[in-house]
N, C-alpha and C. Protein backbone atom coordinates (compact mmCIF):
# COMPACT_ATOMS: atom_id res chain seq x y z
N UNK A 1 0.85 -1.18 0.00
CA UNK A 1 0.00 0.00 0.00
C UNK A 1 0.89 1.23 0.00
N UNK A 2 0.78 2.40 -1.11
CA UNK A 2 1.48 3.21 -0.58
C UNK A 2 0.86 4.50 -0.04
N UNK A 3 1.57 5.29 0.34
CA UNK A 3 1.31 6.79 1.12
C UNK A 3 1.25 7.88 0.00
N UNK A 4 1.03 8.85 0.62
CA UNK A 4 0.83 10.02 0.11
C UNK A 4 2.26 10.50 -0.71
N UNK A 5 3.12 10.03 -0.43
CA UNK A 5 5.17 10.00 -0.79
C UNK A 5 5.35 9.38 -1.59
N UNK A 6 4.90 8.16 -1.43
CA UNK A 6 5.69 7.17 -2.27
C UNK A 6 5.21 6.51 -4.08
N UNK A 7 6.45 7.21 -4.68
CA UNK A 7 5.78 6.60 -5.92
C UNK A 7 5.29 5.90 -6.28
N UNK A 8 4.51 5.79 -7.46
CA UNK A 8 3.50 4.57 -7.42
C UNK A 8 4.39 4.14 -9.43
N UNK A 9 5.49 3.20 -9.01
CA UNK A 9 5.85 2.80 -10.15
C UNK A 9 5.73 1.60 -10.40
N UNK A 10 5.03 1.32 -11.99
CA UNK A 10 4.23 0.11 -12.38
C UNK A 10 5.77 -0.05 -13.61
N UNK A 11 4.30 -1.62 -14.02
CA UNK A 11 5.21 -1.90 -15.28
C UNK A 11 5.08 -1.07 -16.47
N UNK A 12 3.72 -0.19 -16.80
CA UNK A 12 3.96 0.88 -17.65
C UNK A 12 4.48 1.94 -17.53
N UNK A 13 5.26 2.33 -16.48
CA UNK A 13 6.31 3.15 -16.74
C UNK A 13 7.34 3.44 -17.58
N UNK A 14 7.19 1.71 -18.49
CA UNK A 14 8.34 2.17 -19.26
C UNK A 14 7.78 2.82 -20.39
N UNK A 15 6.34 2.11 -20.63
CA UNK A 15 5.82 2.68 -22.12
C UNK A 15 5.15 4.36 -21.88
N UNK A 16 5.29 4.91 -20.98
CA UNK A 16 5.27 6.38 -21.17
C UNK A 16 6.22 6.98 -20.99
N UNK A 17 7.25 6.68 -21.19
CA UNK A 17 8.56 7.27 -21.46
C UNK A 17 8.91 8.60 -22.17
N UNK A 18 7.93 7.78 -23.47
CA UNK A 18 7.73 9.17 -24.07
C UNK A 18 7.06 10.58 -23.96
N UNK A 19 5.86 10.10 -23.05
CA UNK A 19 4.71 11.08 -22.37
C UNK A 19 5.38 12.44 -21.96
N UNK A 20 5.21 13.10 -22.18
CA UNK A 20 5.60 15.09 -21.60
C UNK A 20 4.30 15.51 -21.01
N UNK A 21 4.64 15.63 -19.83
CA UNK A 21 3.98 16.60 -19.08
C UNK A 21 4.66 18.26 -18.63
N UNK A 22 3.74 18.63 -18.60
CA UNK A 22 4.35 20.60 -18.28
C UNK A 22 3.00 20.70 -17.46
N UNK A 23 4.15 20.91 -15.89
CA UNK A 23 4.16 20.99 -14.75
C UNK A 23 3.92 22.73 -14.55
N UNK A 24 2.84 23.48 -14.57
CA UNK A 24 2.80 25.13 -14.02
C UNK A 24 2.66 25.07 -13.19
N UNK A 25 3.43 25.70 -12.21
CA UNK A 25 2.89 26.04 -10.84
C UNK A 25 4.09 27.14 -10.32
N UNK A 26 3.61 28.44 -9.56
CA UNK A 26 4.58 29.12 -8.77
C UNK A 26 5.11 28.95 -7.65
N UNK A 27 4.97 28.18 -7.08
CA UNK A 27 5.20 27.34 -5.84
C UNK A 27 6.34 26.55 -6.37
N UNK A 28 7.24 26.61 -6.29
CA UNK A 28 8.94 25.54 -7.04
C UNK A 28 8.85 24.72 -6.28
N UNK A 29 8.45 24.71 -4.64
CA UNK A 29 8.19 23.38 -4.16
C UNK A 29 7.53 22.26 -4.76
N UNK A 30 6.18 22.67 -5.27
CA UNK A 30 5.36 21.79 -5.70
C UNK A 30 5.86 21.33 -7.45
N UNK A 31 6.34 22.41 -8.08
CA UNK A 31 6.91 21.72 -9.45
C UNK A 31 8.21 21.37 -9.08
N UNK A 32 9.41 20.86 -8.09
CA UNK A 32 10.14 20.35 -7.81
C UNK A 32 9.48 18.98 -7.36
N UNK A 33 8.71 18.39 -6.63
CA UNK A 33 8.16 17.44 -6.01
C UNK A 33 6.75 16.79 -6.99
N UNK A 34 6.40 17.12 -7.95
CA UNK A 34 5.44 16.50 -8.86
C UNK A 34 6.60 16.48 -10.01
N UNK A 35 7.94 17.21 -10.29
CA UNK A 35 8.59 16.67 -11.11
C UNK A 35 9.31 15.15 -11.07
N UNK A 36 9.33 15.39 -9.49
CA UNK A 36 10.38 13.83 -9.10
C UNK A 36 9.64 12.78 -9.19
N UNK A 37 8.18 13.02 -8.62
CA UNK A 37 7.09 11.42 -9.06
C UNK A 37 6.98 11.08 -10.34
N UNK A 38 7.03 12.38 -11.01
CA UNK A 38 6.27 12.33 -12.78
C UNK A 38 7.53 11.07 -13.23
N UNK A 39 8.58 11.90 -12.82
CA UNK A 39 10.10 11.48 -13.88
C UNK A 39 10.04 9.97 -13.39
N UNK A 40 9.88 9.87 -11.52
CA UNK A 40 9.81 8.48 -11.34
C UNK A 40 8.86 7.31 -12.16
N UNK A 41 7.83 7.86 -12.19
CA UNK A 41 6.84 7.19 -12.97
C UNK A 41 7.15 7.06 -14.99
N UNK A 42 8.05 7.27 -15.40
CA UNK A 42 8.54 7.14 -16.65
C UNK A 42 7.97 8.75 -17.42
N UNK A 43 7.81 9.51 -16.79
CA UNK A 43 7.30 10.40 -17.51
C UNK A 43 8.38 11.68 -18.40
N UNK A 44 8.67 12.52 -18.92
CA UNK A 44 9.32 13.71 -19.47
C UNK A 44 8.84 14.91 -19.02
N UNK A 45 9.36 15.49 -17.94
CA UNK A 45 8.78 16.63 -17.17
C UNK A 45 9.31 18.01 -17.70
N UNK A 46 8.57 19.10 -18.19
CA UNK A 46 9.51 20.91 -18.08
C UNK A 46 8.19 21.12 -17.16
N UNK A 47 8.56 22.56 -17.17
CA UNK A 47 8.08 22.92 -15.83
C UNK A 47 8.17 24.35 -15.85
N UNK A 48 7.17 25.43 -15.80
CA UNK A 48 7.03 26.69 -15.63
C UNK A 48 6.76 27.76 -14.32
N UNK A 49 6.70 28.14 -14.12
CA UNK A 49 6.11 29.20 -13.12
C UNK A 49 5.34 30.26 -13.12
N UNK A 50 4.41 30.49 -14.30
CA UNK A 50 3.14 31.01 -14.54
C UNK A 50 3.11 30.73 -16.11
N UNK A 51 1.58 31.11 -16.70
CA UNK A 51 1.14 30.61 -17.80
C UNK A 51 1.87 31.35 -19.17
N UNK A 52 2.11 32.37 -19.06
CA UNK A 52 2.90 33.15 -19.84
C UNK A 52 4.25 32.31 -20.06
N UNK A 53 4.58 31.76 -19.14
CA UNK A 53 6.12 31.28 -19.92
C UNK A 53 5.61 29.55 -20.24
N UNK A 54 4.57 29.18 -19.93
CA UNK A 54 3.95 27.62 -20.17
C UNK A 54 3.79 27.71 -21.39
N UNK A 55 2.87 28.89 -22.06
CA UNK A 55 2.33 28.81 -23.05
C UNK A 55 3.70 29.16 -24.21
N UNK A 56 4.85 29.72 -24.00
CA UNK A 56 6.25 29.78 -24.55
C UNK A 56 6.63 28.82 -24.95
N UNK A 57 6.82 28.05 -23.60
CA UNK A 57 7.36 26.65 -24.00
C UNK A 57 6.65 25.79 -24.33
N UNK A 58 5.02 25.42 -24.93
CA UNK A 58 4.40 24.95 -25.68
C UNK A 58 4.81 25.43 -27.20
N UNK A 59 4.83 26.33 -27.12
CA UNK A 59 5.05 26.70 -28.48
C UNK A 59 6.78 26.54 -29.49
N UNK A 60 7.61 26.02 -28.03
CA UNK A 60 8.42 25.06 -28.28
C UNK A 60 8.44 23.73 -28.49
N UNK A 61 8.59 23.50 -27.81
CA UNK A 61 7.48 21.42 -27.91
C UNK A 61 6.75 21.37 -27.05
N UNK A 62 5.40 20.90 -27.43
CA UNK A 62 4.64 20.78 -26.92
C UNK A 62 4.19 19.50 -25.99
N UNK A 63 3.62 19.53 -25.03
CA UNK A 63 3.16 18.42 -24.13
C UNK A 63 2.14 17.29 -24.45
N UNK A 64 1.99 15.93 -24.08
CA UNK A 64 1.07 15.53 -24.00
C UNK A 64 0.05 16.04 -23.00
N UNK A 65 0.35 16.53 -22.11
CA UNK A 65 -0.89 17.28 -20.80
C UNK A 65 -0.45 18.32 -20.44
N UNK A 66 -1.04 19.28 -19.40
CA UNK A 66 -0.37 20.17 -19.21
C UNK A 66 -1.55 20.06 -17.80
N UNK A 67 -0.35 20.05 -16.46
CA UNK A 67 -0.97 19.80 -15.19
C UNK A 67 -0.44 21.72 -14.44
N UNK A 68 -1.25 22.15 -14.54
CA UNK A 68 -1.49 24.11 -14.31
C UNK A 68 -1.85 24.02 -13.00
N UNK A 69 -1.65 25.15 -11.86
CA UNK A 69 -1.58 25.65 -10.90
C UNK A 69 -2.72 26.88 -11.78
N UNK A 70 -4.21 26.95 -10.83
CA UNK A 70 -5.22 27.79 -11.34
C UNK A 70 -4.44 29.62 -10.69
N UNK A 71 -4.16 29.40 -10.01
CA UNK A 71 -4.15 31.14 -9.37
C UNK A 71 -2.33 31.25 -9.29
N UNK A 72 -1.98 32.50 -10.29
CA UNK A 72 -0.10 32.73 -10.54
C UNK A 72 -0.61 33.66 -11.03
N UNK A 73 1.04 34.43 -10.76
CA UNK A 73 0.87 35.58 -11.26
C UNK A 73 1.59 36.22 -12.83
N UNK A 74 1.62 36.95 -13.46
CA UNK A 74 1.62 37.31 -14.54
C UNK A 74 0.50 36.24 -15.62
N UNK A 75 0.44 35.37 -15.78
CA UNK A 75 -0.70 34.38 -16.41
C UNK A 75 -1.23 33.41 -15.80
N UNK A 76 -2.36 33.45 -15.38
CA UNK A 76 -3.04 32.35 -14.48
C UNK A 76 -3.22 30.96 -15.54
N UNK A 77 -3.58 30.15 -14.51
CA UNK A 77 -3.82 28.61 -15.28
C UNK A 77 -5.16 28.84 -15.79
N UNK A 78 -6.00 29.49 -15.63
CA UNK A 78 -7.68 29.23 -16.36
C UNK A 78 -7.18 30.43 -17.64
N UNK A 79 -6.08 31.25 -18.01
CA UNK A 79 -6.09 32.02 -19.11
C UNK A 79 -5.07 31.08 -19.79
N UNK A 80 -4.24 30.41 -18.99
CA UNK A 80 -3.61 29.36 -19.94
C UNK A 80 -4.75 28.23 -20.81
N UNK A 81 -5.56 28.05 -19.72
CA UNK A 81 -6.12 26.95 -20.47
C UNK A 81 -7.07 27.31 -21.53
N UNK A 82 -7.91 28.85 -21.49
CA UNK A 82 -8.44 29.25 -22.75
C UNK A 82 -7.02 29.83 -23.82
N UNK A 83 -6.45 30.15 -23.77
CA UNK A 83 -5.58 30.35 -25.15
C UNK A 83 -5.03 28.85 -25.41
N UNK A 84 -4.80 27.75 -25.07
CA UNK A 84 -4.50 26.35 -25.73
C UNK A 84 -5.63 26.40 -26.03
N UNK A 85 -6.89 26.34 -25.55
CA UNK A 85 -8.21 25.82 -26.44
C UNK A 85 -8.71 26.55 -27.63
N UNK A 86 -8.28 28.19 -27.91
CA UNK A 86 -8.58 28.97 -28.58
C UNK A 86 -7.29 28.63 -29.74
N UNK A 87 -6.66 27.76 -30.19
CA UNK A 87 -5.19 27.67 -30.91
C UNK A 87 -5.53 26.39 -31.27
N UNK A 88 -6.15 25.93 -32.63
CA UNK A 88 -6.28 24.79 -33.30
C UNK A 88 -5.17 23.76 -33.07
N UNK A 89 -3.65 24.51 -32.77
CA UNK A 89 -2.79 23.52 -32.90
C UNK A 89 -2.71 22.91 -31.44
N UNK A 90 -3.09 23.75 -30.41
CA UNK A 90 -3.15 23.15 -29.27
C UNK A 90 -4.37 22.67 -28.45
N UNK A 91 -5.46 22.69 -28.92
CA UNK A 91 -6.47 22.83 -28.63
C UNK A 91 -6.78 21.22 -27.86
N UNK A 92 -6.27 20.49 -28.39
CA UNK A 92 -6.62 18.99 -28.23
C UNK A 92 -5.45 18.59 -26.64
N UNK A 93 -4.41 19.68 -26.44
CA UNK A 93 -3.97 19.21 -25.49
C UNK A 93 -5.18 18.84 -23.79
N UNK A 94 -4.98 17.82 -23.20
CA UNK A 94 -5.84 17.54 -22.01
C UNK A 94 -5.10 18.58 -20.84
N UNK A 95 -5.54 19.42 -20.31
CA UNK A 95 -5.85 20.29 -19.27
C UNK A 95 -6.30 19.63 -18.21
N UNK A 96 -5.13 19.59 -16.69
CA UNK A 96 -5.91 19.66 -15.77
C UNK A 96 -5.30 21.02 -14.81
N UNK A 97 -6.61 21.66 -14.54
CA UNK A 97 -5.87 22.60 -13.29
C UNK A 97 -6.39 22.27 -11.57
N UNK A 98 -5.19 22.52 -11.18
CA UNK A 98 -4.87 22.55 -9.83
C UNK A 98 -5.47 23.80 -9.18
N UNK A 99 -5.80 23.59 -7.72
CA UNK A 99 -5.95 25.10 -6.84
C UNK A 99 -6.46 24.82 -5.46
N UNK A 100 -6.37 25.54 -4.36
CA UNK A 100 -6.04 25.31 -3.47
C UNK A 100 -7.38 25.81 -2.99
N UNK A 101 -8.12 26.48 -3.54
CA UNK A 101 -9.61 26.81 -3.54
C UNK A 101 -10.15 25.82 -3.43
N UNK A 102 -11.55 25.80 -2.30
CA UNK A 102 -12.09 24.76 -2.11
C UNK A 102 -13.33 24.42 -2.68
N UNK A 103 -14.16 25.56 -3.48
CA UNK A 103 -14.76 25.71 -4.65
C UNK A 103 -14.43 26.04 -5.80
N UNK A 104 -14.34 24.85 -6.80
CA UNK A 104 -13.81 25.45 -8.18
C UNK A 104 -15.03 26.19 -9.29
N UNK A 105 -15.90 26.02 -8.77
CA UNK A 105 -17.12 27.06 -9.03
C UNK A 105 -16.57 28.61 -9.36
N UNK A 106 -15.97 28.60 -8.27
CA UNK A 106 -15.70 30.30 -7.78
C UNK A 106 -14.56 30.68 -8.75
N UNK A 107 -14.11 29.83 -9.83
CA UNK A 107 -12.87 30.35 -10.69
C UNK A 107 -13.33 30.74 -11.82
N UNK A 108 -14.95 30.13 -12.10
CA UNK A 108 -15.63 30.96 -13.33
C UNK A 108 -15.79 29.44 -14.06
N UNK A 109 -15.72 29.97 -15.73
CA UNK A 109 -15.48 29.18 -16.30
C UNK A 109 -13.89 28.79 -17.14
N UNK A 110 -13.97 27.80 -17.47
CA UNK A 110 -12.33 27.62 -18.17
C UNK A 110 -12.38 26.32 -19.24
N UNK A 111 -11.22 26.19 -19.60
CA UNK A 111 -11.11 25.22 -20.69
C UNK A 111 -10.70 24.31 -20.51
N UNK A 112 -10.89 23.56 -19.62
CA UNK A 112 -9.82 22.39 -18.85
C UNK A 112 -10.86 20.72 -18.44
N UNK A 113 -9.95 20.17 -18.70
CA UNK A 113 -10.44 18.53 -18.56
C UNK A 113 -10.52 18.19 -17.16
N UNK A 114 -10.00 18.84 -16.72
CA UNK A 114 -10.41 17.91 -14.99
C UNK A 114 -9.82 19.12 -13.68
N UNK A 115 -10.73 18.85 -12.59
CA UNK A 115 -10.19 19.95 -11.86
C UNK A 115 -9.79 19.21 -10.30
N UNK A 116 -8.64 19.38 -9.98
CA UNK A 116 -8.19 18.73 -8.77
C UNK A 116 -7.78 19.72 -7.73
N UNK A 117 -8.19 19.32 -6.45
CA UNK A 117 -8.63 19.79 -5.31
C UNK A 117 -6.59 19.75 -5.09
N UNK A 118 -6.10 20.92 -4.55
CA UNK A 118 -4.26 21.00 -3.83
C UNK A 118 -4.73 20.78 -2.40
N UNK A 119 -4.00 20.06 -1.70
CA UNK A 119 -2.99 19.45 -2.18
C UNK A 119 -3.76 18.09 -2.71
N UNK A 120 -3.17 17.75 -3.64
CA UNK A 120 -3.37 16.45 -3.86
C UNK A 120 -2.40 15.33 -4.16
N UNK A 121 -2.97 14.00 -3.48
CA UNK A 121 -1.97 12.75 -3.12
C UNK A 121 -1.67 12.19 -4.81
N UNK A 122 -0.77 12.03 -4.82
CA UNK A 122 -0.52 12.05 -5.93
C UNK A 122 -0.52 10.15 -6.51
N UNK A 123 -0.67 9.64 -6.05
CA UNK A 123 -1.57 8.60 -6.46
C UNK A 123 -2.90 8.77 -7.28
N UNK A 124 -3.35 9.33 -6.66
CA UNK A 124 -4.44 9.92 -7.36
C UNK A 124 -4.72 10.80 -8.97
N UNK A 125 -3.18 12.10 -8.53
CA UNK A 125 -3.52 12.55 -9.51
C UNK A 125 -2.45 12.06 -10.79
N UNK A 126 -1.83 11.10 -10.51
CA UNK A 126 -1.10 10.21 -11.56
C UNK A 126 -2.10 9.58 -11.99
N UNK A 127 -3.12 8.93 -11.68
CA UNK A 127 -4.15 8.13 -12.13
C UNK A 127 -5.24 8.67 -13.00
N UNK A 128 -5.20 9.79 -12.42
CA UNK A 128 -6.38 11.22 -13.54
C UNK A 128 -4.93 11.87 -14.84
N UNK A 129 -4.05 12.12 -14.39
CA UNK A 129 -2.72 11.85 -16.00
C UNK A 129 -3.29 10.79 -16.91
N UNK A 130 -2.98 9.62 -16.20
CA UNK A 130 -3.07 8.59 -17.36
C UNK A 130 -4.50 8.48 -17.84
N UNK A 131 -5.96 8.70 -16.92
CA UNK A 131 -7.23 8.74 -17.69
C UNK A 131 -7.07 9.86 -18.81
N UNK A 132 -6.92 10.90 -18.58
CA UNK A 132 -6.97 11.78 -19.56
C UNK A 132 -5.71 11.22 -20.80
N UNK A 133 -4.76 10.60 -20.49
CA UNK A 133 -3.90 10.54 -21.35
C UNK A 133 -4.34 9.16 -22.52
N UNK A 134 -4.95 8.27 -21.87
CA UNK A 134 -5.58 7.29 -22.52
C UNK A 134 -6.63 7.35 -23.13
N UNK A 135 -7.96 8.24 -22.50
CA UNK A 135 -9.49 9.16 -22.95
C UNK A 135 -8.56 9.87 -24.55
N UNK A 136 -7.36 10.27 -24.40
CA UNK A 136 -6.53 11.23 -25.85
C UNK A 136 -6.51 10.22 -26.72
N UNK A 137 -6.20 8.76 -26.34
CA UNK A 137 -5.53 7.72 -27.31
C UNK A 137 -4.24 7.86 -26.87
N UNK A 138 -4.09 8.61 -26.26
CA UNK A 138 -2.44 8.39 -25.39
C UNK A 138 -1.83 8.73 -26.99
N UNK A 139 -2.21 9.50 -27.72
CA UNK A 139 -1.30 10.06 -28.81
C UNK A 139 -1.44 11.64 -28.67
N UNK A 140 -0.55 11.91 -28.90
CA UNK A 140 -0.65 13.75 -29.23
C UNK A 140 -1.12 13.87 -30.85
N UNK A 141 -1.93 14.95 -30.45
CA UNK A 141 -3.03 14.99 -31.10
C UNK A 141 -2.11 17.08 -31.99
């Protein structure tokens, strides 16, 4: 059984090897510590600190997901996630945002595939990665 810590590494770790995730969040704690599970779990991690430089480095190579921190400053995660949806070429990326808000009601509306409650055990939200990544065809689109 594991804890709230401990990676949860399977035998498909190896076949998402290829998988990229882009990690937003202003908190370096938290994109230091969802980088080390991701990478543990076979994943390809970059990693931003608000949406303005996420949406940069999409437009460098782009992600299979993109796991956003909702409230940062200079570009929030709900304006990240309407300009990928408003951009044909990115539009198909799966969106989940993060926030520490205990109603995600109260963020409006946004463009995003799934909304997860911070902190969250990351068992969990490795398991909502791979639904959304498999719901894609697990291909970049």
């Amino acid at each position: 059984m594991s804890d709230d810590t401990t990676p949860v590494i399977d035998g498909a770790a190896i076949a998402k090897a290829t998988k990229r995730i882009l990690i937003v969040d202003d908190e370096m704690d938290i994109t230091a510590v969802y980088s080390m599970l991701f990478e543990l779990n076979g994943f390809a991690v970059t990693t931003a600190a608000n949406g303005r430089q996420a949406f940069d480095l999409i437009g460098q190579e782009r992600p299979d997901i993109v796991l956003s921190d909702c409230m940062m400053p200079v570009m929030d995660g709900i304006e990240l996630a309407r300009l990928l949806r408003s951009d044909p070429a990115t539009a198909g990326i799966p969106i989940i945002l993060m926030s520490a808000l205990p109603d995600p009601d109260k963020l409006g509306t946004s463009e995003h595939d799934l909304f997860v409650q911070k902190p969250a055990k990351f068992p969990a939200l490795l398991r909502a990665v791979e639904g959304l990544l498999n719901a894609a065809g697990g291909s970049r689109t």
